[in-house]
N, C-alpha and C. Protein backbone atom coordinates (compact mmCIF):
# COMPACT_ATOMS: atom_id res chain seq x y z
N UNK A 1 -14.95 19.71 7.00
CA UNK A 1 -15.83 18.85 6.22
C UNK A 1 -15.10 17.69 5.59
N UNK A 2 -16.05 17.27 4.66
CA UNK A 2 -15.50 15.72 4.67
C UNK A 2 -14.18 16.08 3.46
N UNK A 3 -13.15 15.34 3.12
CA UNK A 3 -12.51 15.61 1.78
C UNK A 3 -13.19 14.33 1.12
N UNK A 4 -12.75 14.53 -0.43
CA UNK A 4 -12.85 13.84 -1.58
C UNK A 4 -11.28 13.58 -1.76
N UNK A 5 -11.15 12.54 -3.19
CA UNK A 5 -9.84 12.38 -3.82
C UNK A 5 -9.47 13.40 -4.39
N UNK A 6 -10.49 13.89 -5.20
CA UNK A 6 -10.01 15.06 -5.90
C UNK A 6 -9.55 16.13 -4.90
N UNK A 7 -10.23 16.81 -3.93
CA UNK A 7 -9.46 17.77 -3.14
C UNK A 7 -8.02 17.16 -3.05
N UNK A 8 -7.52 15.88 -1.97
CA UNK A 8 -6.63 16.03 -2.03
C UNK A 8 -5.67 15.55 -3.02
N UNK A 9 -5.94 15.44 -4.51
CA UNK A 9 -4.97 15.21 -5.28
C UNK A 9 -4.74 16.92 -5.70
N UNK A 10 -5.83 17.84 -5.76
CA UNK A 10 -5.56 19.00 -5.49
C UNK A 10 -4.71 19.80 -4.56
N UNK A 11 -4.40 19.31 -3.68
CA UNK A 11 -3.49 19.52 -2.57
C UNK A 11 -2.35 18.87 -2.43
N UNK A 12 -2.23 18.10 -3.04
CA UNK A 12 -0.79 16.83 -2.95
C UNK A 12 -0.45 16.90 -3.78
N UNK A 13 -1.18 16.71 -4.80
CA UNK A 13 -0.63 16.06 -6.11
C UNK A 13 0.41 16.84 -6.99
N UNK A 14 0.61 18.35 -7.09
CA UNK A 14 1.80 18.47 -7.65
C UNK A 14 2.96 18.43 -6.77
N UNK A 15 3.35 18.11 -5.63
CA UNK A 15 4.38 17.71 -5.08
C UNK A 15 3.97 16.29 -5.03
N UNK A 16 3.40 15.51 -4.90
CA UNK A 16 3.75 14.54 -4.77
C UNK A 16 4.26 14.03 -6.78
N UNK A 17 3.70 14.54 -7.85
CA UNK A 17 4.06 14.43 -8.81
C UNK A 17 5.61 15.11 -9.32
N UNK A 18 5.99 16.03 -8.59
CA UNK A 18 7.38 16.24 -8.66
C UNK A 18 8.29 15.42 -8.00
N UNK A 19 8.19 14.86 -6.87
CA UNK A 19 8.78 13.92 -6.40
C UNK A 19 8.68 12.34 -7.21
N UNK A 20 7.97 11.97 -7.79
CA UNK A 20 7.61 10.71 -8.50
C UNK A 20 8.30 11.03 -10.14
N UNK A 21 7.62 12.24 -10.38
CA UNK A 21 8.88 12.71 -11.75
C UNK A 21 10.42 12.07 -11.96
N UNK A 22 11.14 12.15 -10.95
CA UNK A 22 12.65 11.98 -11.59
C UNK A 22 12.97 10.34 -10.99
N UNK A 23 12.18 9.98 -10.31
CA UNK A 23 12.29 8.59 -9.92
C UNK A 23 11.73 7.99 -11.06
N UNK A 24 10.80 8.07 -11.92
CA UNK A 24 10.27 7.03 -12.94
C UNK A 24 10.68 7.91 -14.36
N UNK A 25 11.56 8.69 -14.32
CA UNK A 25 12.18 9.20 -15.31
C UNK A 25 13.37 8.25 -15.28
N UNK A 26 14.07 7.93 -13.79
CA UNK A 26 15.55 7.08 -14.18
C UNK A 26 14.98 5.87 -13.97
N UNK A 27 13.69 5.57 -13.84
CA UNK A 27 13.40 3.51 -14.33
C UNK A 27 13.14 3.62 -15.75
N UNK A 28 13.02 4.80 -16.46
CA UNK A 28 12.64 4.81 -17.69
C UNK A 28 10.78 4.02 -18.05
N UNK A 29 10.82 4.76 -17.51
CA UNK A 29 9.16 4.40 -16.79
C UNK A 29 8.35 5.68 -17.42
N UNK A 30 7.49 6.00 -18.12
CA UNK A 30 6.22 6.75 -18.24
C UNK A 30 5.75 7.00 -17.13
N UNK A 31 5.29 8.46 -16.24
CA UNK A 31 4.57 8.41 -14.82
C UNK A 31 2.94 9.05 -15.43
N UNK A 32 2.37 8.99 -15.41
CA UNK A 32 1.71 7.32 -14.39
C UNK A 32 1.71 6.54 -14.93
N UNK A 33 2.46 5.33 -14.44
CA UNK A 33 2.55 4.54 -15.10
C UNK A 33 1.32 3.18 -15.39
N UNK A 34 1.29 2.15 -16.12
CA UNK A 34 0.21 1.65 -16.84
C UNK A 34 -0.40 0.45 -15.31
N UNK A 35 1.12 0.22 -14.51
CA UNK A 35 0.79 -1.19 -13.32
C UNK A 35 2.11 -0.68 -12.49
N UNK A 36 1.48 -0.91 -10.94
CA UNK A 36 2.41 -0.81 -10.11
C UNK A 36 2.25 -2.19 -9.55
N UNK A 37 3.17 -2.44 -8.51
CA UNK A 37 3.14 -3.46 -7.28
C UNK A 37 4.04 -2.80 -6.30
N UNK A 38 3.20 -3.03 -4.92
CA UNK A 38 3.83 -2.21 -3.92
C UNK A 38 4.31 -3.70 -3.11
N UNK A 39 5.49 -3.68 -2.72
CA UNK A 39 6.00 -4.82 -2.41
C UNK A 39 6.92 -4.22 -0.55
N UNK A 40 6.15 -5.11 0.18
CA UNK A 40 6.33 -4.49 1.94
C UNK A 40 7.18 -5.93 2.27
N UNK A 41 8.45 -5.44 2.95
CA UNK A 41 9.08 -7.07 3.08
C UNK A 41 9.07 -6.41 4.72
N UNK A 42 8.55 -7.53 5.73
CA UNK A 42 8.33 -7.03 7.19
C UNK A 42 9.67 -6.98 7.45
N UNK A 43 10.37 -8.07 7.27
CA UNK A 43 11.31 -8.55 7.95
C UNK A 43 12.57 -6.90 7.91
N UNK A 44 12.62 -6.83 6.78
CA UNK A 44 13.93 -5.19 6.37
C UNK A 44 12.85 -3.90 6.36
N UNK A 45 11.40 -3.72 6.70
CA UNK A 45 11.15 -2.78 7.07
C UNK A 45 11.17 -2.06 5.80
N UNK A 46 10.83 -2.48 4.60
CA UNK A 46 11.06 -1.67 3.36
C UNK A 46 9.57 -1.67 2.81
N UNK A 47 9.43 -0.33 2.11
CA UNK A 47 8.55 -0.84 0.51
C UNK A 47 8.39 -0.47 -0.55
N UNK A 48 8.90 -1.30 -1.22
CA UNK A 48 9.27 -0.90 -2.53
C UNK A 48 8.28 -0.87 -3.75
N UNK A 49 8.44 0.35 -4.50
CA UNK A 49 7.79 0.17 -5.59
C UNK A 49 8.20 -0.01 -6.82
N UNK A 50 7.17 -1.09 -6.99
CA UNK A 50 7.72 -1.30 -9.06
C UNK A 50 6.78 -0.90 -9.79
N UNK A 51 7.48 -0.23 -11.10
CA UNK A 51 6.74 -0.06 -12.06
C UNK A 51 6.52 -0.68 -13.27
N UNK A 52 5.70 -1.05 -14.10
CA UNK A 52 5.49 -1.24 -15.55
C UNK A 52 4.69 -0.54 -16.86
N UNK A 53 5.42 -0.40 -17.72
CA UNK A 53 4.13 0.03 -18.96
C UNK A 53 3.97 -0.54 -19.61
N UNK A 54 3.15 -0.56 -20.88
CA UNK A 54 2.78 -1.43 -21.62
C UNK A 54 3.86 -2.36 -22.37
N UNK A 55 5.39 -1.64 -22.64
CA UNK A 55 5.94 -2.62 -23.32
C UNK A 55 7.17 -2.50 -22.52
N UNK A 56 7.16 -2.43 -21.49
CA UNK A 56 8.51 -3.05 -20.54
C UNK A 56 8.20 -3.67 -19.50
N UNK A 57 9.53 -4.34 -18.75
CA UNK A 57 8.76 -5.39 -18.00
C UNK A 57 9.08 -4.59 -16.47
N UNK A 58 8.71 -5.17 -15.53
CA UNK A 58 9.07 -4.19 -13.92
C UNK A 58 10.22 -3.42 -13.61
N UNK A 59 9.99 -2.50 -13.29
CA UNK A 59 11.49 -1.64 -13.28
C UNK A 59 11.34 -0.88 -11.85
N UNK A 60 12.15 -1.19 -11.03
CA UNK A 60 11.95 -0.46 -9.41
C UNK A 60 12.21 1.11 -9.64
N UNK A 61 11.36 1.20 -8.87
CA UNK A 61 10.90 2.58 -8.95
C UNK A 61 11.50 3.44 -7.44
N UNK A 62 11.22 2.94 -6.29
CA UNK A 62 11.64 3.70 -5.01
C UNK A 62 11.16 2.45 -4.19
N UNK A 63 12.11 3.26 -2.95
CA UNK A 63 12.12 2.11 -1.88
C UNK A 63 12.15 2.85 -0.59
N UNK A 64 11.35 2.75 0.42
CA UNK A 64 10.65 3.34 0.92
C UNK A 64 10.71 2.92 2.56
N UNK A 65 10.84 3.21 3.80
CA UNK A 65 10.70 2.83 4.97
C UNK A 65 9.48 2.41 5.82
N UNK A 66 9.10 1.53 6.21
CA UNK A 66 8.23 1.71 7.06
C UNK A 66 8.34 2.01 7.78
N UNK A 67 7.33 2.98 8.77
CA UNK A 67 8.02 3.74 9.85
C UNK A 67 7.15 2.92 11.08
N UNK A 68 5.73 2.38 10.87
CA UNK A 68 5.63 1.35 11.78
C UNK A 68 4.76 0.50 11.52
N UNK A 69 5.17 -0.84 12.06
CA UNK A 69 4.95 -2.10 11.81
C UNK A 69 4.68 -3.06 12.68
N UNK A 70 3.37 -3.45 13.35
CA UNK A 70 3.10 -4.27 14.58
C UNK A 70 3.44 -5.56 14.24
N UNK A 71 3.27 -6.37 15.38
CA UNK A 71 3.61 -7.97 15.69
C UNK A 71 4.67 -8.70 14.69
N UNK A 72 4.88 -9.82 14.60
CA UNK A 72 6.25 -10.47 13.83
C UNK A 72 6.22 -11.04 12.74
N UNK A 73 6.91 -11.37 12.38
CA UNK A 73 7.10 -12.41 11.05
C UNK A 73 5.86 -13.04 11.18
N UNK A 74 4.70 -13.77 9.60
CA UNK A 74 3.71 -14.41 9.63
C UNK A 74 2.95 -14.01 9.74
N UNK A 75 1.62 -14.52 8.98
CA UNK A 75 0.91 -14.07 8.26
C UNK A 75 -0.39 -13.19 9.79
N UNK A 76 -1.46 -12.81 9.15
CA UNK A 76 -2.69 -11.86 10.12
C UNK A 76 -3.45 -13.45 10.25
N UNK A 77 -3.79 -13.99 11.38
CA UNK A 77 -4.65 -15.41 11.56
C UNK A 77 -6.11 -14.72 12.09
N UNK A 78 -5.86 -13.51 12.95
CA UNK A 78 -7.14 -13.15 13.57
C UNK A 78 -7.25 -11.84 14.15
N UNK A 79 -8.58 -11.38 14.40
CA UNK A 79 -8.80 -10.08 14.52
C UNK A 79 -7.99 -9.58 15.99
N UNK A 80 -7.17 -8.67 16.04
CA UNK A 80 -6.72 -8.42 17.47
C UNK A 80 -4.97 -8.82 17.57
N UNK A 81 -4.40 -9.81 16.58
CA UNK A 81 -3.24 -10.54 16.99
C UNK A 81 -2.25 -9.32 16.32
N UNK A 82 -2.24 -8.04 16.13
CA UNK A 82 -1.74 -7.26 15.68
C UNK A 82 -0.64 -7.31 14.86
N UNK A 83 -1.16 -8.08 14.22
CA UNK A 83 -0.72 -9.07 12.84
C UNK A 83 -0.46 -8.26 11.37
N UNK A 84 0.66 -7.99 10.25
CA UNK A 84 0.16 -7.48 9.45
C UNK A 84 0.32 -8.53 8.34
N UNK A 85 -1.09 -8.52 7.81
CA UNK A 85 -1.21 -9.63 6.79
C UNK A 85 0.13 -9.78 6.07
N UNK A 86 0.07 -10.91 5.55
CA UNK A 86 1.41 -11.59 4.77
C UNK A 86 0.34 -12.57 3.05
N UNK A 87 0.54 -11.90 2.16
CA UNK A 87 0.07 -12.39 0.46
C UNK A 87 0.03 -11.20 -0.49
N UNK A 88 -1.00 -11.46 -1.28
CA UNK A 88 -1.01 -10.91 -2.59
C UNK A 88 -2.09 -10.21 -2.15
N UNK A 89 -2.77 -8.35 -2.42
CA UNK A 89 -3.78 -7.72 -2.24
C UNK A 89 -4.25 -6.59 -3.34
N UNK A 90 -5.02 -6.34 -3.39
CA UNK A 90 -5.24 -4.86 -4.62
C UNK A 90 -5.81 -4.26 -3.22
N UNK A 91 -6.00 -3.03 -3.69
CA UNK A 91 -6.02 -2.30 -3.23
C UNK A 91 -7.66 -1.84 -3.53
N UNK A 92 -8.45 -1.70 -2.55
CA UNK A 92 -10.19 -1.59 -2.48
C UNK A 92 -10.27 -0.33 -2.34
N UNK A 93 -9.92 0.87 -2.05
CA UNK A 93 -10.18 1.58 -1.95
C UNK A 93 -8.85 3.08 -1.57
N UNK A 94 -9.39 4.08 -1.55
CA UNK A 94 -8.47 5.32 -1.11
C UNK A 94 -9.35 6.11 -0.63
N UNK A 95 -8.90 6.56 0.94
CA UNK A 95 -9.18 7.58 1.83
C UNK A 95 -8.68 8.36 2.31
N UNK A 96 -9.64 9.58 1.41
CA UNK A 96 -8.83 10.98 1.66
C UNK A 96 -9.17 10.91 2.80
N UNK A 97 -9.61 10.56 3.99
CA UNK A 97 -10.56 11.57 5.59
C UNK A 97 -9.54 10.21 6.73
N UNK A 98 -8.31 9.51 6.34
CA UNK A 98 -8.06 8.81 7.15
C UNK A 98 -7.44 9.81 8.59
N UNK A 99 -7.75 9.16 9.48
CA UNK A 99 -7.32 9.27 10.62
C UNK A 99 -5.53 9.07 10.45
N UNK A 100 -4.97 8.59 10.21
CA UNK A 100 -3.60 8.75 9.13
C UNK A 100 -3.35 8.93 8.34
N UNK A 101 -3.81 10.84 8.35
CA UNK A 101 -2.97 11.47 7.55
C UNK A 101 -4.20 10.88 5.91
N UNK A 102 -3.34 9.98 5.44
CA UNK A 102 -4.83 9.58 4.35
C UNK A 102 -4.24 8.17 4.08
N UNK A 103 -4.93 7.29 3.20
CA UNK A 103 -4.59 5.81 3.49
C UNK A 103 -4.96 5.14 1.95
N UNK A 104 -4.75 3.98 1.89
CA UNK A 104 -4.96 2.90 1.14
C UNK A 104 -5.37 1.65 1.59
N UNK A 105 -6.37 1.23 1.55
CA UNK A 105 -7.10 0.02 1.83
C UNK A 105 -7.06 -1.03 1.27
N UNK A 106 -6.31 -2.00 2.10
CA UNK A 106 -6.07 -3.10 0.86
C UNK A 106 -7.12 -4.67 1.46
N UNK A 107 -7.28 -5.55 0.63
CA UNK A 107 -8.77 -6.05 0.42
C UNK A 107 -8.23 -7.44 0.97
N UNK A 108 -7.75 -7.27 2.57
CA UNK A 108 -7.41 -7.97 3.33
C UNK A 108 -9.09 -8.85 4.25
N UNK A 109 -9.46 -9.45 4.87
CA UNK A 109 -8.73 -10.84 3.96
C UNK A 109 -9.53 -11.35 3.00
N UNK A 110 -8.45 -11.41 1.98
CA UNK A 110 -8.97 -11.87 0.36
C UNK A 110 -9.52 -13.48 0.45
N UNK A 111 -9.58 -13.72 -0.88
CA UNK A 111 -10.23 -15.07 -0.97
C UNK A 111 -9.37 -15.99 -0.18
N UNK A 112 -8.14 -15.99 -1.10
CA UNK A 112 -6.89 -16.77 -0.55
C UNK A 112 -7.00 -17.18 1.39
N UNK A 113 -6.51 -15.61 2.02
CA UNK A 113 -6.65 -16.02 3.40
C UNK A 113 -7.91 -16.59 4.27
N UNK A 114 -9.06 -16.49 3.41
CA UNK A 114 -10.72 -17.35 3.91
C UNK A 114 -10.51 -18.50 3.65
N UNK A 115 -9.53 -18.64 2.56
CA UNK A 115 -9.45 -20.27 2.28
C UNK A 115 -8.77 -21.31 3.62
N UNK A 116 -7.53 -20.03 3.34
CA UNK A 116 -6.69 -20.97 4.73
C UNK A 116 -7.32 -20.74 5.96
N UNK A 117 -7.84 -19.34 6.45
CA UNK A 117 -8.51 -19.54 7.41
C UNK A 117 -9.92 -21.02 7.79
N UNK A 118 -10.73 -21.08 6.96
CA UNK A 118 -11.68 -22.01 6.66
C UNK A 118 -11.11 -23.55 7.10
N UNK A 119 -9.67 -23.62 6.44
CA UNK A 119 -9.32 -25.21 6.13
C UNK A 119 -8.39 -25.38 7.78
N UNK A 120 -7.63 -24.20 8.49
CA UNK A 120 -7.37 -24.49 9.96
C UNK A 120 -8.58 -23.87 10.80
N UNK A 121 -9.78 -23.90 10.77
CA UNK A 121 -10.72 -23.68 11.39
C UNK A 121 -10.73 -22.63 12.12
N UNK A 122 -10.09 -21.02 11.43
CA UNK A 122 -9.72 -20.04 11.76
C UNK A 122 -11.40 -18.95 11.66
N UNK A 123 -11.53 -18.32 12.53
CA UNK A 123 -12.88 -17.60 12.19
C UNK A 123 -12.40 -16.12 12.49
N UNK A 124 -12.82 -14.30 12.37
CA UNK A 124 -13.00 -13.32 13.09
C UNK A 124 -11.85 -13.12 12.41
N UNK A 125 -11.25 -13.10 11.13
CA UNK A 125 -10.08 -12.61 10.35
C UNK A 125 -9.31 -11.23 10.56
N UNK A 126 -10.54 -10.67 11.19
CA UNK A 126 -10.07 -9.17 10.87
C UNK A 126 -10.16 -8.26 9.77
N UNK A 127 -9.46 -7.07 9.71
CA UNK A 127 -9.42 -6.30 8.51
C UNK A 127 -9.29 -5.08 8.64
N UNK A 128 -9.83 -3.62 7.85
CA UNK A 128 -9.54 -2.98 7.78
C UNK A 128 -7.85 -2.76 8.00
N UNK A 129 -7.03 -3.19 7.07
CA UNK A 129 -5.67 -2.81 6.93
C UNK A 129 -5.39 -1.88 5.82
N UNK A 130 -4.53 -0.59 6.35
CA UNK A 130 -4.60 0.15 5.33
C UNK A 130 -2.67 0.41 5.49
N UNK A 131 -2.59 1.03 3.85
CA UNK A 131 -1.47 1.55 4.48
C UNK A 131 -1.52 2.84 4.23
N UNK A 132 -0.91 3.59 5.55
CA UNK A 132 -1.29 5.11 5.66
C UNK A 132 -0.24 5.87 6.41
N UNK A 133 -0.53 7.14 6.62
CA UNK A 133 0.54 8.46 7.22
C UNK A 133 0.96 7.70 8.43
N UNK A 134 1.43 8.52 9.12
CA UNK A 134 1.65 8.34 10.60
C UNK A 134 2.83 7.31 10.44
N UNK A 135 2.84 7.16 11.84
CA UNK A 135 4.26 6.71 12.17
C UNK A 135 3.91 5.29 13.15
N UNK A 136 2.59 5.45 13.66
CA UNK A 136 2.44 4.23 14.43
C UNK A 136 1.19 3.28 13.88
N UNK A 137 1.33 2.08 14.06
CA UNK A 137 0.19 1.35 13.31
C UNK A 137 0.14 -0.17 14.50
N UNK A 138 -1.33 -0.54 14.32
CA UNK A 138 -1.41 -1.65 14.51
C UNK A 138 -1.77 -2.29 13.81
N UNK A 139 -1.12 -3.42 13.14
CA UNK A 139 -1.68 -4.47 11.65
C UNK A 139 -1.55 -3.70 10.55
N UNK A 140 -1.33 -2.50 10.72
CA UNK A 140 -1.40 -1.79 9.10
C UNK A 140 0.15 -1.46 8.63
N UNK A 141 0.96 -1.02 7.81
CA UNK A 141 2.01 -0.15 7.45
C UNK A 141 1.96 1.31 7.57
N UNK A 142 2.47 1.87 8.18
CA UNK A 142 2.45 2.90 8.46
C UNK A 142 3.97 4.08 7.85
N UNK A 143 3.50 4.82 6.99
CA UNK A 143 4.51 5.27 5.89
C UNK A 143 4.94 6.49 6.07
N UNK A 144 4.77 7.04 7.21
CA UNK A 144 4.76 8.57 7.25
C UNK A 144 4.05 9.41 6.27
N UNK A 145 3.30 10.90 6.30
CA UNK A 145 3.22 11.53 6.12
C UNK A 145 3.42 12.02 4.56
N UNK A 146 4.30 12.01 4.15
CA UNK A 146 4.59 12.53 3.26
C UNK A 146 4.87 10.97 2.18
N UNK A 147 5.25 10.26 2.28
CA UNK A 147 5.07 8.75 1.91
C UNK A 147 4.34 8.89 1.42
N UNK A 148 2.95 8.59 2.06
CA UNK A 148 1.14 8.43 2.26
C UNK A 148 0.74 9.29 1.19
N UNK A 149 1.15 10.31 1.20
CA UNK A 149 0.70 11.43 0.13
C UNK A 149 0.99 10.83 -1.34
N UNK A 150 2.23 10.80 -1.16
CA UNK A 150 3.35 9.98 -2.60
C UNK A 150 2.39 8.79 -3.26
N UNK A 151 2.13 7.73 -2.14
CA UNK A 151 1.34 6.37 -2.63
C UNK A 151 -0.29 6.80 -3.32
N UNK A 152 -0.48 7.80 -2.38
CA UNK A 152 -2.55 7.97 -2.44
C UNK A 152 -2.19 8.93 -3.96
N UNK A 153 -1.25 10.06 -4.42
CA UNK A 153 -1.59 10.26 -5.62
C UNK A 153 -1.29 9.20 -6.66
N UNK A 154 0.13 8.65 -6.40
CA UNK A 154 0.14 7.51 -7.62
C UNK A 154 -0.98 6.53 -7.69
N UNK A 155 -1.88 6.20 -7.00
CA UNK A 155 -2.82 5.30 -6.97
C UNK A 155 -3.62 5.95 -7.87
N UNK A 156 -3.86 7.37 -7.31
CA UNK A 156 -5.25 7.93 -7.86
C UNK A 156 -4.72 7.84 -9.38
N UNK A 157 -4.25 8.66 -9.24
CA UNK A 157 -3.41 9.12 -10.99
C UNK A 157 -3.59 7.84 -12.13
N UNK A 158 -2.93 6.60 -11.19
CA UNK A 158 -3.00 5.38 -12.42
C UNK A 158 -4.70 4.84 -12.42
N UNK A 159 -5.03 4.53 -11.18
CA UNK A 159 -6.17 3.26 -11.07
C UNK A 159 -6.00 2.52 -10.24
N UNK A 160 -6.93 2.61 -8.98
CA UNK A 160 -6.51 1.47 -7.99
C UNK A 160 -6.03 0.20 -8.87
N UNK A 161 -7.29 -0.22 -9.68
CA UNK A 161 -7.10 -1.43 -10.48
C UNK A 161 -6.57 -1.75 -10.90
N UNK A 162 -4.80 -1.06 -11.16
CA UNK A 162 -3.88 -1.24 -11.65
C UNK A 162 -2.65 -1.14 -10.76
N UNK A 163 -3.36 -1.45 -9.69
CA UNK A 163 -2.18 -1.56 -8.71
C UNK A 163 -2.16 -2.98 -7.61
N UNK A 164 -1.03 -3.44 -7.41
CA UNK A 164 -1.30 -5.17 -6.49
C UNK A 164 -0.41 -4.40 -5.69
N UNK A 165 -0.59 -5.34 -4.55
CA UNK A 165 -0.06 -5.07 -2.89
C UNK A 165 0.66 -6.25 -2.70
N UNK A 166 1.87 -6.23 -2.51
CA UNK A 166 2.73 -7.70 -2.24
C UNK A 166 3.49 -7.74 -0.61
N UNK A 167 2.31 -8.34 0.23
CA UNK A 167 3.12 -8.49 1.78
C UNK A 167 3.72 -9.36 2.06
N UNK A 168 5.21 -9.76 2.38
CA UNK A 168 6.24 -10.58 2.37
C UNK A 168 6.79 -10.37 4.14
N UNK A 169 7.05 -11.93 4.38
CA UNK A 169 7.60 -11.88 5.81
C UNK A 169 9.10 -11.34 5.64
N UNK A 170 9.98 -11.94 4.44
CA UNK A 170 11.31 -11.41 4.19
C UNK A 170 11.62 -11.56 2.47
C-alpha cells in the first residue's frame, strides 16, 4: 500500500537521526536545525549540507557523493536533454512511494528558469527533478539509498520550507 511521511520517518528516522546527531553536534548546530541549504556542485560530484539556527550563521554540516548524475556542465534548457538543472530551488514536496527508494522534489523549473527560458525562446522545460535513492538518474541526483533516507528525514523533521536547494555547475 501506499506509504505516508510519517510511516517512513517511522522507519528511518531513528537511524537516520543517529547518524545526523554527531555531525550537527560538531557544527555546533541544534538538530533539527532552524534552515538548511543543500548545495550539489556537478562538476566534483558532491553535496553538501549546511546548516543554520537562529543565532549562528552557516556551518557545514556533511558532504555527501552523488552516486549519479546525467548530461554535463549547464544548466536543464529542455525536456529530454538529460540535463540536471543548474540555480536556486526549495524543495515542493517529499515522497515517501518514490520509485527511488524515496525522494525530494525540487520546484524545478522555477520562476527564474521560465524567465530565461521565455527571453531565448525556450519552450517544454521539463521537470519532475527529484533528488532520490538509487544510484542511477536521469536529470535528477541520485544519492543512494541510505543518503535519501538521511535528506527525506532532515527535511521532514525541519520543514520543507526551511530548506533551499543550491545546483552549481562547479
Amino acid at each position: 500500500g501506499k506509504k505516508t511521511v510519517a510511516d517512513r520517518l517511522h522507519k528511518y528516522g531513528a537511524g537516520a537521526d543517529g547518524r545526523w546527531a554527531p555531525r550537527f553536534r560538531a557544527a555546533d548546530i541544534p538538530y533539527p536545525p532552524a534552515r538548511i541549504t543543500l548545495l550539489a556542485i556537478k562538476d566534483e560530484r558532491i553535496l553538501q549540507v549546511y546548516a543554520a539556527n537562529r543565532t549562528s550563521g552557516w556551518r557545514h554540516v556533511a558532504t555527501f557523493p552523488i552516486r549519479g548524475l546525467s548530461g554535463t556542465l549547464g544548466p536543464k534548457l529542455r525536456e529530454g536533454d538529460n540535463q540536471v538543472p543548474e540555480g536556486i530551488y526549495q524543495i515542493e514536496s517529499l515522497n515517501p512511494n518514490s520509485l527511488y527508494h524515496l525522494s525530494l522534489r525540487v520546484n524545478y523549473p522555477n520562476a527564474s528558469d521560465r524567465r530565461h527560458a521565455a527571453s531565448d525562446g525556450l519552450t517544454n522545460l521539463g521537470g519532475d527533478i527529484m533528488i532520490h535513492g538509487k544510484t542511477a538518474s536521469i536529470g535528477c541526483l541520485a544519492m543512494g539509498d541510505e543518503v535519501a533516507e538521511d535528506l527525506f528525514v532532515l527535511v521532514a523533521r525541519m520543514g520543507r520550507a526551511q530548506a533551499t536547494v543550491l545546483i552549481a555547475p562547479t
